[in-house]
N, C-alpha and C. Protein backbone atom coordinates (compact mmCIF):
# COMPACT_ATOMS: atom_id res chain seq x y z
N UNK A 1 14.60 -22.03 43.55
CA UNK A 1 15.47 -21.72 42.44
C UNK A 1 14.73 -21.95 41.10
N UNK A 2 14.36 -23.06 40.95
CA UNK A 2 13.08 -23.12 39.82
C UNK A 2 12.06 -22.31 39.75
N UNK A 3 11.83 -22.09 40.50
CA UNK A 3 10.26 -20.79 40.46
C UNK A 3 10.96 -19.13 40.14
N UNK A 4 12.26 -19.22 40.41
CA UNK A 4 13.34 -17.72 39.68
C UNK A 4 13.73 -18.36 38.23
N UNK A 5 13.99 -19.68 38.00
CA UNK A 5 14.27 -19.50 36.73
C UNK A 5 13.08 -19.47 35.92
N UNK A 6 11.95 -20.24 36.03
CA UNK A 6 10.68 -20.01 35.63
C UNK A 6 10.06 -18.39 35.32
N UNK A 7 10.34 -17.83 36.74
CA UNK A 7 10.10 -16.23 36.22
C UNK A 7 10.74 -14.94 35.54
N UNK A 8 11.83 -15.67 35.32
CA UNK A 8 12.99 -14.93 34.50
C UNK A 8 12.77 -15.28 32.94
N UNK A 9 11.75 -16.23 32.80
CA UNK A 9 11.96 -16.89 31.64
C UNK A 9 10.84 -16.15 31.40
N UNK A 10 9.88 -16.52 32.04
CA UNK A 10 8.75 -14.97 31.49
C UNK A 10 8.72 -14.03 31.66
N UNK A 11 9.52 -13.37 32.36
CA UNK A 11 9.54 -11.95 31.75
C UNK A 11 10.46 -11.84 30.70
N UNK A 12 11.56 -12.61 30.68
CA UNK A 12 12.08 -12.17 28.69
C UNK A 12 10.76 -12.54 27.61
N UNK A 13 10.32 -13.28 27.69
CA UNK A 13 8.88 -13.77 26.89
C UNK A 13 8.39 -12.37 26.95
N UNK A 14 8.15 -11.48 27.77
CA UNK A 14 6.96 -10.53 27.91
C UNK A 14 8.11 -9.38 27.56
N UNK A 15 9.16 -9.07 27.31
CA UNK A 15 10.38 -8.20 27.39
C UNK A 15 9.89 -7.75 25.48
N UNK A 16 10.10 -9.50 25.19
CA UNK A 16 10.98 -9.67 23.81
C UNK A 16 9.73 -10.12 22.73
N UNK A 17 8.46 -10.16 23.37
CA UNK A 17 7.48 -10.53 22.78
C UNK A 17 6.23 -9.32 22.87
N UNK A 18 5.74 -8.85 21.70
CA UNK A 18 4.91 -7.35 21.59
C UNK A 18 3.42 -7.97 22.58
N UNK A 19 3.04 -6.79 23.12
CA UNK A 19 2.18 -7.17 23.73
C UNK A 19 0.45 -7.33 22.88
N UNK A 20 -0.23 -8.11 23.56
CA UNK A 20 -1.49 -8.20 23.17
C UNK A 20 -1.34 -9.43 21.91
N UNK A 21 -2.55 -9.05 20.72
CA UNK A 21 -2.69 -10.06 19.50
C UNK A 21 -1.47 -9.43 18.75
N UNK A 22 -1.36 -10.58 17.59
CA UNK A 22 -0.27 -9.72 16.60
C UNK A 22 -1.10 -8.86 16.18
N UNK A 23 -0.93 -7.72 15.38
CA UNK A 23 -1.76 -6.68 14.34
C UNK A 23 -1.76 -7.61 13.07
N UNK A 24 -2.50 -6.80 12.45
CA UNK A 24 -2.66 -7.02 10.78
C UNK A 24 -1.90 -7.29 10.09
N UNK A 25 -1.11 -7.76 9.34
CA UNK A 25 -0.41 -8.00 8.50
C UNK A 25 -0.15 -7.11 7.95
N UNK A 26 1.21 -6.19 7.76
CA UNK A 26 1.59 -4.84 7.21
C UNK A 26 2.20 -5.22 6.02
N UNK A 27 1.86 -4.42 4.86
CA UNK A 27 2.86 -4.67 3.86
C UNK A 27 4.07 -4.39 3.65
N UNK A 28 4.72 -5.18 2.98
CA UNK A 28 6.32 -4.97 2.99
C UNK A 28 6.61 -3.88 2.77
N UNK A 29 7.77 -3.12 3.04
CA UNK A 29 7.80 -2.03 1.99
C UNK A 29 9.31 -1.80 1.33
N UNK A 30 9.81 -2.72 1.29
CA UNK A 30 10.97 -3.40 0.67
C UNK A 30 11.00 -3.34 -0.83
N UNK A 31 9.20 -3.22 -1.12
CA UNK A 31 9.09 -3.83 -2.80
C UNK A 31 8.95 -2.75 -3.59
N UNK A 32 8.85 -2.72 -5.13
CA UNK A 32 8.31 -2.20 -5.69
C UNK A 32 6.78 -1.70 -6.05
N UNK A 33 5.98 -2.44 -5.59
CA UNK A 33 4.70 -1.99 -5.21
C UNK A 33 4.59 -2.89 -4.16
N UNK A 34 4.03 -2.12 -2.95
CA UNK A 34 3.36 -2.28 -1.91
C UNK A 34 2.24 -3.63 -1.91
N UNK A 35 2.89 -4.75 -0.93
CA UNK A 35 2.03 -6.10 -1.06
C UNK A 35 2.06 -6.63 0.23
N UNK A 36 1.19 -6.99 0.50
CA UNK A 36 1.02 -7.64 1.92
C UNK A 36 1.66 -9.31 1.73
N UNK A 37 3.25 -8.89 2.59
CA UNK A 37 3.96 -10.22 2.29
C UNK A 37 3.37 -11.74 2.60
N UNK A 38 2.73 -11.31 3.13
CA UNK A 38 1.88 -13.26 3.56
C UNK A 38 0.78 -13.28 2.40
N UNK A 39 0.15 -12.59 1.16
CA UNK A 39 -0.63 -12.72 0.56
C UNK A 39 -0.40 -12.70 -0.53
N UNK A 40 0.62 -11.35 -1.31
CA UNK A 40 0.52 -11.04 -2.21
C UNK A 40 0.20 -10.07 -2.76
N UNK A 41 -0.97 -9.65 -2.05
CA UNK A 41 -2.05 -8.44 -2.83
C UNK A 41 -1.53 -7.65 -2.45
N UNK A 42 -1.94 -6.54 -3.72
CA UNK A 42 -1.84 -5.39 -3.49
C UNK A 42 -2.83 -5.15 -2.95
N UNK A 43 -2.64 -3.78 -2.62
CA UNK A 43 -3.52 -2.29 -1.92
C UNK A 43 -4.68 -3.60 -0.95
N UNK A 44 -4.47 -4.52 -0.06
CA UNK A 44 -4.68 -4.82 0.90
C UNK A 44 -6.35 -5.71 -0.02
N UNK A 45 -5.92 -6.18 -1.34
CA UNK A 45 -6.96 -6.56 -1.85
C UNK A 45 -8.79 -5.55 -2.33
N UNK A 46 -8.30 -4.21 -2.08
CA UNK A 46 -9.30 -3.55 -2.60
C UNK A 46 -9.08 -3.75 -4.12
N UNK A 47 -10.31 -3.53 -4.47
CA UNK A 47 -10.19 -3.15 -6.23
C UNK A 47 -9.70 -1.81 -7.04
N UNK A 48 -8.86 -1.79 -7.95
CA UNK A 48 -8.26 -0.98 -8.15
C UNK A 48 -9.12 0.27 -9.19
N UNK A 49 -9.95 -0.59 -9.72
CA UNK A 49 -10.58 0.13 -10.99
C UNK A 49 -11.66 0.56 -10.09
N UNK A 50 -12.58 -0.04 -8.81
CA UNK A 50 -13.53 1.01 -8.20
C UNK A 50 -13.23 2.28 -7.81
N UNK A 51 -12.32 2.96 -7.41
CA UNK A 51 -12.08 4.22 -6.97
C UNK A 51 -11.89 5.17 -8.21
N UNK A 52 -12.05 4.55 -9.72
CA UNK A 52 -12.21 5.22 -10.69
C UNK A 52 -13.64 4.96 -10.86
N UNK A 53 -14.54 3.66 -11.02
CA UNK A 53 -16.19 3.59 -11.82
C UNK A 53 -16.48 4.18 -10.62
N UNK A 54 -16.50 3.64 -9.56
CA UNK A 54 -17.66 3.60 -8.40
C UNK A 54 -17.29 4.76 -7.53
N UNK A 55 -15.90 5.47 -7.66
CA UNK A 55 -15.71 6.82 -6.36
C UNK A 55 -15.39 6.21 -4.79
N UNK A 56 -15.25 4.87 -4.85
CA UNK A 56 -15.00 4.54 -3.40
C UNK A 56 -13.94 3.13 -3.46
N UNK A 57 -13.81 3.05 -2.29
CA UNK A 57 -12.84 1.68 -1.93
C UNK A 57 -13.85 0.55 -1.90
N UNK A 58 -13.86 -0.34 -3.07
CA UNK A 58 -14.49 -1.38 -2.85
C UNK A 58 -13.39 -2.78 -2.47
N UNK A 59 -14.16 -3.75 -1.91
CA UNK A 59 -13.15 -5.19 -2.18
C UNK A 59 -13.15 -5.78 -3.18
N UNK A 60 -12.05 -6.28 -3.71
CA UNK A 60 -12.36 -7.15 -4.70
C UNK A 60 -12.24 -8.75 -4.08
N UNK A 61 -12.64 -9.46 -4.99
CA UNK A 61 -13.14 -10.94 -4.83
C UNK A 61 -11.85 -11.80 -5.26
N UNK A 62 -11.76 -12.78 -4.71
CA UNK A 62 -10.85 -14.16 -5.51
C UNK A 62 -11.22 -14.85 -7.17
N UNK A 63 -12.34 -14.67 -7.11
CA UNK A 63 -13.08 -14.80 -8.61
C UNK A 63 -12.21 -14.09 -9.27
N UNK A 64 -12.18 -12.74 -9.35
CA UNK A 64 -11.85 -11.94 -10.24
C UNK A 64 -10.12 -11.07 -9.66
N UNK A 65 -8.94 -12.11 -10.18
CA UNK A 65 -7.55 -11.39 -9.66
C UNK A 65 -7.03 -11.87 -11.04
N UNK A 66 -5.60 -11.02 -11.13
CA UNK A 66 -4.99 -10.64 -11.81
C UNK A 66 -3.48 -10.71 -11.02
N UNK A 67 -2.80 -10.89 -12.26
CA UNK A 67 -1.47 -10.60 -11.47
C UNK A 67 -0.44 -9.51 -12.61
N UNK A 68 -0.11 -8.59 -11.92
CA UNK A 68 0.44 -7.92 -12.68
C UNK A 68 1.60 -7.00 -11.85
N UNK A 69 3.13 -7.49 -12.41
CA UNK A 69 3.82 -5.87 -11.57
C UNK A 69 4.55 -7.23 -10.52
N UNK A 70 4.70 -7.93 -9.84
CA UNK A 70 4.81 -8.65 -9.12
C UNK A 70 3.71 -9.24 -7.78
N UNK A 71 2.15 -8.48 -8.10
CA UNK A 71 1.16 -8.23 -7.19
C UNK A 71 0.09 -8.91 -7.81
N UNK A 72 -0.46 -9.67 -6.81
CA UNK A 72 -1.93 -9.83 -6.66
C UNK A 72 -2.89 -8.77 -6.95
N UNK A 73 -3.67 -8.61 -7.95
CA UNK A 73 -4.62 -7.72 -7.90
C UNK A 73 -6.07 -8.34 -7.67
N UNK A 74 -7.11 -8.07 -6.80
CA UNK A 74 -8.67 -8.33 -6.61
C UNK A 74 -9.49 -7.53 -7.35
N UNK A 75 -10.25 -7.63 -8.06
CA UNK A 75 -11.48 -6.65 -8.34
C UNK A 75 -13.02 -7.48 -8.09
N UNK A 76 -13.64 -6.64 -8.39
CA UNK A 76 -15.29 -6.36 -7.75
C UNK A 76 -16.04 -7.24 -8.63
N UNK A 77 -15.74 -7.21 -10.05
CA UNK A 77 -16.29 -7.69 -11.34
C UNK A 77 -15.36 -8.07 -12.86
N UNK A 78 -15.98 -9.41 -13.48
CA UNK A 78 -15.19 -9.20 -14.65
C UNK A 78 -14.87 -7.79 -15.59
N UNK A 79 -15.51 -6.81 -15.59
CA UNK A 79 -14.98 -5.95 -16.48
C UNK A 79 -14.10 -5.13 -15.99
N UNK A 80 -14.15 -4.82 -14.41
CA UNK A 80 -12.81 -4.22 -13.77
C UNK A 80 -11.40 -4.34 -14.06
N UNK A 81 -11.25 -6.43 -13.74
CA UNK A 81 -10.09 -6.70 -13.98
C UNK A 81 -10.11 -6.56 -15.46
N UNK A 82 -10.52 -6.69 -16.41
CA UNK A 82 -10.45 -6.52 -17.81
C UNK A 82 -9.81 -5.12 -18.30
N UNK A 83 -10.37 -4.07 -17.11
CA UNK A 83 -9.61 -2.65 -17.66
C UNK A 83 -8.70 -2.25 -17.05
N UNK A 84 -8.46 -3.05 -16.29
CA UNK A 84 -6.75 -2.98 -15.32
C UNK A 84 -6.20 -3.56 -16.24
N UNK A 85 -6.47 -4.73 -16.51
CA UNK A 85 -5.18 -5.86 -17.26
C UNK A 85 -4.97 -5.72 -18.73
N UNK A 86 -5.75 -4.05 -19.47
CA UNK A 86 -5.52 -3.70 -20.38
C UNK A 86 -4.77 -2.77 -20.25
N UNK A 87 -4.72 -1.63 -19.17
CA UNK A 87 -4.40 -0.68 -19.00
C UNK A 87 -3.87 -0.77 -16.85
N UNK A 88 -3.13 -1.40 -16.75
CA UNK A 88 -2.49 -1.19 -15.12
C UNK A 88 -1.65 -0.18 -15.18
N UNK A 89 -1.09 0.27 -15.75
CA UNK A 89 -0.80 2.04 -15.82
C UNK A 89 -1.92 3.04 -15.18
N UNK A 90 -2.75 2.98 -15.47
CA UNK A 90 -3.60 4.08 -15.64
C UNK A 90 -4.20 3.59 -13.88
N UNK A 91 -4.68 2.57 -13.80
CA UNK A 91 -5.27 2.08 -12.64
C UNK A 91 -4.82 1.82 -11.64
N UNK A 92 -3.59 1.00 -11.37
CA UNK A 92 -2.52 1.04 -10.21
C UNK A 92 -2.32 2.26 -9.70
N UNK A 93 -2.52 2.24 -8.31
CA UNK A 93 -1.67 3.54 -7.70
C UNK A 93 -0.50 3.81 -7.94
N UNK A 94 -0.52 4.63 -8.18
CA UNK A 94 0.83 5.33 -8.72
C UNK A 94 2.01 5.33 -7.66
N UNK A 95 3.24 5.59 -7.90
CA UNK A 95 4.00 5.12 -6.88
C UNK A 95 4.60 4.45 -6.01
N UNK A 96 3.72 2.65 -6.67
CA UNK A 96 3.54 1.53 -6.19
C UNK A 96 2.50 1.48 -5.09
N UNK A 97 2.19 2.09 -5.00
CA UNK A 97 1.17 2.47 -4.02
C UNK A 97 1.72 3.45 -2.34
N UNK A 98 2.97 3.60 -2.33
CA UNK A 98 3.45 4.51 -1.99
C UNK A 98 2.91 5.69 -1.29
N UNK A 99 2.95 6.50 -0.30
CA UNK A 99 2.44 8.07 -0.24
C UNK A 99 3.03 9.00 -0.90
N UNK A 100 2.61 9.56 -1.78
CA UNK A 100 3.33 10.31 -2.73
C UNK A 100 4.29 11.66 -1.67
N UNK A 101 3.62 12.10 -0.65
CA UNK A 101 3.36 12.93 0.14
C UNK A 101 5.17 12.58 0.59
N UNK A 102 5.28 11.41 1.44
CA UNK A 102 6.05 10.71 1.77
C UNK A 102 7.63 10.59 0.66
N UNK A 103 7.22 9.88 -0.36
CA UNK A 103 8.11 10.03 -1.69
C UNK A 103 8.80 11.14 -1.87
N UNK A 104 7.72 12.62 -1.57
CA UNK A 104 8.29 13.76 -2.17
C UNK A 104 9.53 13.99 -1.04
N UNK A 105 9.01 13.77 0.15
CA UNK A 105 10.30 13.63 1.20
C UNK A 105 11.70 12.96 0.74
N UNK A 106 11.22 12.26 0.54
CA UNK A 106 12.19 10.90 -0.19
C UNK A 106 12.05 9.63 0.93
N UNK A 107 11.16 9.63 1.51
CA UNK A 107 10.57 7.98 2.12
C UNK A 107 9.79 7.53 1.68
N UNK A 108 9.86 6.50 1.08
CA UNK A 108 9.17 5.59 0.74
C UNK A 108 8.17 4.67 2.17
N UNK A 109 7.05 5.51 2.25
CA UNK A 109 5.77 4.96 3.08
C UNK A 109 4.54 4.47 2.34
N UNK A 110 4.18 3.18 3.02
CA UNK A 110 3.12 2.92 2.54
C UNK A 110 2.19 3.56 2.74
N UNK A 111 1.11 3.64 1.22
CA UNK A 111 -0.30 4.20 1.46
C UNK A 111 -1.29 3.13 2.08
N UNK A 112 -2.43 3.63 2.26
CA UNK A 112 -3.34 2.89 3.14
C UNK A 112 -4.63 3.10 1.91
N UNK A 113 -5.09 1.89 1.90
CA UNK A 113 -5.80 1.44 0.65
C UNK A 113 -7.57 2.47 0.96
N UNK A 114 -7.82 3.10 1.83
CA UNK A 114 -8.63 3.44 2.71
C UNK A 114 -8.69 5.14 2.62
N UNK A 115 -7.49 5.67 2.30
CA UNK A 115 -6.92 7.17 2.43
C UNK A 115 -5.88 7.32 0.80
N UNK A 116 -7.59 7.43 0.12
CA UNK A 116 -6.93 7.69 -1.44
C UNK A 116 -7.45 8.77 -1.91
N UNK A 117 -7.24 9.10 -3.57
CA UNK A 117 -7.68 10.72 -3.76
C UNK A 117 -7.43 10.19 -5.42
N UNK A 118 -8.19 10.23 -6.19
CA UNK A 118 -7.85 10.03 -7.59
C UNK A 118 -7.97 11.65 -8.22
N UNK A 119 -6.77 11.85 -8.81
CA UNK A 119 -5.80 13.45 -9.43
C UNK A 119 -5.78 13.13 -10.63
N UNK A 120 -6.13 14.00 -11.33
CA UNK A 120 -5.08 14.06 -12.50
C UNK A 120 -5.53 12.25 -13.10
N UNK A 121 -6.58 12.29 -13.06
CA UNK A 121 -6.97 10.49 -13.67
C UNK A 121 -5.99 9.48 -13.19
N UNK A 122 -5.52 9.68 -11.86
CA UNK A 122 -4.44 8.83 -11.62
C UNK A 122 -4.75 8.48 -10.36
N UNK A 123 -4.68 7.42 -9.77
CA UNK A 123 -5.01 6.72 -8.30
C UNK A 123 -3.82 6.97 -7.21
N UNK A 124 -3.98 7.57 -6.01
CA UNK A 124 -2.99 8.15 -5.25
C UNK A 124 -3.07 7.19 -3.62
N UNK A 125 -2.80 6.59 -2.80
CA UNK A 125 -2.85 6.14 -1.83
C UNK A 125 -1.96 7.15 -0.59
N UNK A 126 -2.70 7.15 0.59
CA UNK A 126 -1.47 8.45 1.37
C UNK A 126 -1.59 7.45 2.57
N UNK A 127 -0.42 7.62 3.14
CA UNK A 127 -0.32 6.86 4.73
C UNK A 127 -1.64 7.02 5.63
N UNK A 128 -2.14 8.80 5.78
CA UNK A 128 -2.70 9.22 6.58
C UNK A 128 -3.65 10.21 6.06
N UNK A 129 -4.93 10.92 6.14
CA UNK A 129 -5.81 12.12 5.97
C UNK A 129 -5.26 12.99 5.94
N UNK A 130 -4.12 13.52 6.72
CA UNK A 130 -3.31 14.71 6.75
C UNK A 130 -2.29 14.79 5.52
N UNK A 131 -2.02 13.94 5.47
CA UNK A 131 -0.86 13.50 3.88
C UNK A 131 -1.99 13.60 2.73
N UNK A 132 -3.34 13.07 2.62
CA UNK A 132 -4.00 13.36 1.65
C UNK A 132 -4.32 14.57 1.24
N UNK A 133 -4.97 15.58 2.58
CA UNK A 133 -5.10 17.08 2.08
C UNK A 133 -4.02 17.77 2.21
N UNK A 134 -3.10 17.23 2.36
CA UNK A 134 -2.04 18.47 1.80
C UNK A 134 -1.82 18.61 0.31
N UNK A 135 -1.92 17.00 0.04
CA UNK A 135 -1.92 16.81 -1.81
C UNK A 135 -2.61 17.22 -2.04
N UNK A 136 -3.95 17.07 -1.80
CA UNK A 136 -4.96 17.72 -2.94
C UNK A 136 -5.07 19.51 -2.83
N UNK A 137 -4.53 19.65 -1.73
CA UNK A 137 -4.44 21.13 -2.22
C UNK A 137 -3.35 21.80 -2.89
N UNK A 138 -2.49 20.87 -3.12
CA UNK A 138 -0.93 21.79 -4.25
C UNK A 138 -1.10 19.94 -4.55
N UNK A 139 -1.15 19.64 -5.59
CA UNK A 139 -0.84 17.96 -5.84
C UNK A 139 0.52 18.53 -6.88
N UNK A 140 0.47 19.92 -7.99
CA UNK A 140 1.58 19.97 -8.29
C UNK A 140 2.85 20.35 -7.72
N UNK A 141 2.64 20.63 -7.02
CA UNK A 141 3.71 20.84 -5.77
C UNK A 141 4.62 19.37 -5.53
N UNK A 142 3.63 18.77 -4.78
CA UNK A 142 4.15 17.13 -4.43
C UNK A 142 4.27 16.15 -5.34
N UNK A 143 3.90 16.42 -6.53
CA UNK A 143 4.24 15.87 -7.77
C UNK A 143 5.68 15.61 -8.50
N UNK A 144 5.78 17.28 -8.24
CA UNK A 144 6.95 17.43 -8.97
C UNK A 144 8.43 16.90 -7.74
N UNK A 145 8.06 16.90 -6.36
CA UNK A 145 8.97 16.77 -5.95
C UNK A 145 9.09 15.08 -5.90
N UNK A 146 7.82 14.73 -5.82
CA UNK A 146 7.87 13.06 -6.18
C UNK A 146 8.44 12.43 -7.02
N UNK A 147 8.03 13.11 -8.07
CA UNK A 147 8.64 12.41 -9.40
C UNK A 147 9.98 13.06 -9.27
N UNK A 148 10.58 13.53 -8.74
CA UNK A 148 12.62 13.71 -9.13
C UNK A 148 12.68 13.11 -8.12
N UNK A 149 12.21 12.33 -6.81
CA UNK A 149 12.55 11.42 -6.03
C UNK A 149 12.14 10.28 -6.31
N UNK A 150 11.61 10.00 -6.78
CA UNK A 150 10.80 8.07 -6.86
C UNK A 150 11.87 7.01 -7.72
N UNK A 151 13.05 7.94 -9.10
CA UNK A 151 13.68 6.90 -9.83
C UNK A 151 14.85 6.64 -8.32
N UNK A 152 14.70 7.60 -7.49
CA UNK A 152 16.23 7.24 -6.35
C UNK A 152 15.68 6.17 -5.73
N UNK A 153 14.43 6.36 -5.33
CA UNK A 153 13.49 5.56 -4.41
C UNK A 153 13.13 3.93 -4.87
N UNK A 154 12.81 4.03 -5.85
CA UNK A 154 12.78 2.79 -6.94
C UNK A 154 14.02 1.92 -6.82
N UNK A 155 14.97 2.42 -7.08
CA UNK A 155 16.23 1.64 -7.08
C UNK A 155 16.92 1.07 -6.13
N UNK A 156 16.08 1.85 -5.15
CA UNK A 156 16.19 1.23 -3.69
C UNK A 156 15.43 0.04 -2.96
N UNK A 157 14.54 -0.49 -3.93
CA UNK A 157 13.42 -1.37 -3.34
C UNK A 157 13.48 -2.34 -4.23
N UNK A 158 13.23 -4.11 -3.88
CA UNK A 158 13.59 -5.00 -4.35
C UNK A 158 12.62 -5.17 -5.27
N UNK A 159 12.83 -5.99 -6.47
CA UNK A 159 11.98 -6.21 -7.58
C UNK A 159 11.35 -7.42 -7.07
């Protein structure tokens, strides 16, 4: 009778518990910009101003963060965070970091700090590669349907 309640007890364990390691830490997407709830950071701690100087996803460092928006920001170097924390408009992904792609739907999905596209001098994050080239080939297309969805979308996500 003990060796049935013993094995009843693990298989709800194995029922009710995901298999393998946990994954990565996903960001919330509850918020107004996209933050990895056990950390803080945004865009998964890349730097925000490299995908404008440098053309790529760099990391940023603990040396050099910022907080702005309700988010952790990392950058690469003092003058990075210096031109974010003059200008985080211009440098933040737009959308909270959001898939715009997604938005224009009217879901609010996180982008992936990894699968970006800077438009229009503006930093774009997309869930997936397939969500990225669809933007960049009509971005006014998904623009316009973004932006008349994002103030519904916004108001929907906690500050």
């Amino acid at each position: 009778m003990r060796r049935l309640a013993l094995a009843m007890i693990g298989l709800a364990a194995l029922l009710l518990c995901p298999a393998g390691p946990a994954p990565h830490a996903q960001a919330a997407t509850t918020e107004r910009i996209v933050v990895d709830r056990h950390t803080g950071l945004a865009i998964d701690g890349f730097d925000p101003v490299a995908y404008f100087t440098d053309g790529a996803a760099r990391m940023g460092v603990i040396e050099f963060e910022a907080s702005a928006g309700g988010a952790i920001w990392r950058f690469a170097n003092a003058s990075n965070r210096a031109a974010f924390v003059e200008h985080p408009e211009i440098y933040a992904p737009q959308f909270g970091g959001y898939d715009p792609v997604g938005i224009a739907r009217g879901v609010p999905v996180q982008g992936n700090a990894l699968v970006w596209l800077v438009s229009g001098q503006r930093l774009y994050l997309f869930e997936r590669e397939d969500s990225r080239d669809a933007f960049a080939a009509d971005p006014t297309h998904y623009l316009a349907q973004a932006r008349q969805q994002w103030p519904a979308l916004l108001a929907t996500l906690a500050e």
